[in-house]
Protein backbone atom coordinates (compact mmCIF):
# COMPACT_ATOMS: atom_id res chain seq x y z
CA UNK A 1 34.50 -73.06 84.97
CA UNK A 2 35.30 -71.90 81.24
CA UNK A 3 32.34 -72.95 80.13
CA UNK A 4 29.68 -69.98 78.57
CA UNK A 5 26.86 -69.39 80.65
CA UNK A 6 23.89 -71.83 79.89
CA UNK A 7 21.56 -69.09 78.19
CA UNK A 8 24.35 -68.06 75.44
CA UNK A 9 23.77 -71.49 74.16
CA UNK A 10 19.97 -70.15 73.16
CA UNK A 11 21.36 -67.03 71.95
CA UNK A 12 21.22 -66.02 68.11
CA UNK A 13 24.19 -65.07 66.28
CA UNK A 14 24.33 -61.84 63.34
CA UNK A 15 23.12 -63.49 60.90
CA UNK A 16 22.23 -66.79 62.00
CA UNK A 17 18.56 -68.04 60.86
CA UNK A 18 16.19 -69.37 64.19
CA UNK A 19 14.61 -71.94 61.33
CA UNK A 20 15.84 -73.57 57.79
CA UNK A 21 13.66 -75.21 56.05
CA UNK A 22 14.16 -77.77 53.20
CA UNK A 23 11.45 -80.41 51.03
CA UNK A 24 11.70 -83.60 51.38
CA UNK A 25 12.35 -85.36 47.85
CA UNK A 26 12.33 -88.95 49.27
CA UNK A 27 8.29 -88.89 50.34
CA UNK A 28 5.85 -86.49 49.16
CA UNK A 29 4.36 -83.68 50.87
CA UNK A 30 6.95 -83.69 53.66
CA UNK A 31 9.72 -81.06 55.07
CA UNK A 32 12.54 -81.36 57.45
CA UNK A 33 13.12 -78.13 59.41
CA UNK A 34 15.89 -77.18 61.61
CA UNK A 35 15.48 -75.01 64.63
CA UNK A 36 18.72 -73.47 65.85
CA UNK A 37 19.24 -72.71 69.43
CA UNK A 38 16.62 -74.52 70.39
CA UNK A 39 15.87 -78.04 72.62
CA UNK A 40 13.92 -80.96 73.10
CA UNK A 41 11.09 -78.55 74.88
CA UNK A 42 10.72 -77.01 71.69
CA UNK A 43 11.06 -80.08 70.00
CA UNK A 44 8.65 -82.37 71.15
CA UNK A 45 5.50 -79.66 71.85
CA UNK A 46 5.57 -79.38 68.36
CA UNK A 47 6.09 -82.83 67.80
CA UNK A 48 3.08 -83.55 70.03
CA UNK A 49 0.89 -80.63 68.44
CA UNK A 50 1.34 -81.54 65.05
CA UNK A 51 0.65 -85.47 65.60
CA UNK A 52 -2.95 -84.36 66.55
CA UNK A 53 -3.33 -82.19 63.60
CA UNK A 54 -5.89 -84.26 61.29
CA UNK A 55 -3.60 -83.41 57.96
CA UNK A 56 -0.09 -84.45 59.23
CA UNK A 57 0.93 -88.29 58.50
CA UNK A 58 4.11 -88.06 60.29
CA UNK A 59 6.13 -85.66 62.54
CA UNK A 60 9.36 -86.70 64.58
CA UNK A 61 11.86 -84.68 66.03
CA UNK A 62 15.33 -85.32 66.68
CA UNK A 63 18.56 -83.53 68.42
CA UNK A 64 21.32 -84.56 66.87
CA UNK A 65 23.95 -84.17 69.30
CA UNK A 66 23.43 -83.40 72.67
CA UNK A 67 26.24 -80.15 73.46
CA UNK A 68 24.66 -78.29 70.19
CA UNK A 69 21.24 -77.22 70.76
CA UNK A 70 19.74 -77.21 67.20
CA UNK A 71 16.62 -79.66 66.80
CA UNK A 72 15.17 -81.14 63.54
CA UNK A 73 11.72 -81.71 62.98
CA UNK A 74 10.48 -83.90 59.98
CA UNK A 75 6.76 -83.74 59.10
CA UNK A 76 4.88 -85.20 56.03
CA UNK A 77 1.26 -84.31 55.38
CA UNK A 78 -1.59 -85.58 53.73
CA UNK A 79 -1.09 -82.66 51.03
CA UNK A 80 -4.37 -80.67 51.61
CA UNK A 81 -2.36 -78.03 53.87
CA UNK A 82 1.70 -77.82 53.16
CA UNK A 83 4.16 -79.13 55.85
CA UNK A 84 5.30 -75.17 56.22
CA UNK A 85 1.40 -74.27 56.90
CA UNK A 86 1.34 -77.02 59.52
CA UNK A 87 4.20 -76.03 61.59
CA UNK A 88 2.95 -72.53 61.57
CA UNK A 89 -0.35 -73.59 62.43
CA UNK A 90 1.23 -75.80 65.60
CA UNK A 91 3.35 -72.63 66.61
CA UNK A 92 -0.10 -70.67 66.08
CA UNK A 93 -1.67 -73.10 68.50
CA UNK A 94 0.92 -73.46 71.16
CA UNK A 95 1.44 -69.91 71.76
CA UNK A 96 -2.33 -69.54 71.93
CA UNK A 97 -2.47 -72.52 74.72
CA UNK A 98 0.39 -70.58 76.46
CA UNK A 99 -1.01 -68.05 76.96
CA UNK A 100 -4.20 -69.27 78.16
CA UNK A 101 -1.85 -71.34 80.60
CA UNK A 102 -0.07 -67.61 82.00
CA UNK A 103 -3.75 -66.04 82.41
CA UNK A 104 -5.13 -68.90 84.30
CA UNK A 105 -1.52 -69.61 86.22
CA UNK A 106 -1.72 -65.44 87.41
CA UNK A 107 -4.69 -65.62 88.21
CA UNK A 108 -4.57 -68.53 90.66
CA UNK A 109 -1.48 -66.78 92.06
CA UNK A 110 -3.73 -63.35 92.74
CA UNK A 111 -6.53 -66.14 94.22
CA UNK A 112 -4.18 -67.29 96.72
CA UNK A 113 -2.25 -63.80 97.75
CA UNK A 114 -5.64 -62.51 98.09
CA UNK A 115 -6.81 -65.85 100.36
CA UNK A 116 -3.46 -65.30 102.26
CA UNK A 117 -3.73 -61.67 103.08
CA UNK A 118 -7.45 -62.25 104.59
CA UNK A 119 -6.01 -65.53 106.86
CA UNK A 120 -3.73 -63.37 108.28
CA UNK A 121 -5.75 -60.60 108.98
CA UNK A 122 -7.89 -63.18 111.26
């Protein structure tokens, strides 16, 4: 009722940072990152990208409170490539797989308008 719409929760404020990073002190070669106005989608695709990465040790995600959405993601690495390099690497490689995943979804989607339109012109 007098709640915002659902999308102002994703929207950025003047001056508000999408991503603050910080080092870890406690382990080496690890980060914690916080992602503002974003979710758990966000959240754990990176999370599952950068598990597969051969350099990361450790990546976890977590929201910490459900009404705020604001993620953060802790990774550690094996210090050949930097924890910062590694996210942007995962980010490279999910928007690359994305995109992939639109071409081949609109094209599937022309397929089948195109196998529609000839069935009903039988």
């Amino acid at each position: 009722m007098n709640a915002p719409d659902r999308f102002e929760l994703f929207l950025l404020g003047e001056g508000e940072k999408k991503v603050t990073f910080e080092i870890e002190t406690r382990v080496p070669n690890a980060a914690l990152f916080t992602f503002n106005k974003e979710d758990h989608t966000l959240g754990n695709l990176l999370r599952a990208k950068l598990t597969k990465s051969p350099h990361v040790l450790f990546a976890a995600y977590q929201v910490p409170h459900p009404l705020f959405a604001v993620f953060k993601l802790r990774v550690q690495t094996d210090g050949e490539i930097s924890p910062k390099e590694a996210v942007v690497q995962a980010c490279n490689d999910l928007v690359k797989e994305l995109q992939t995943l639109d071409q081949e979804f609109t094209k599937e989607w022309e397929l089948k308008k195109i196998s529609q339109v000839q069935t009903d012109a039988y």
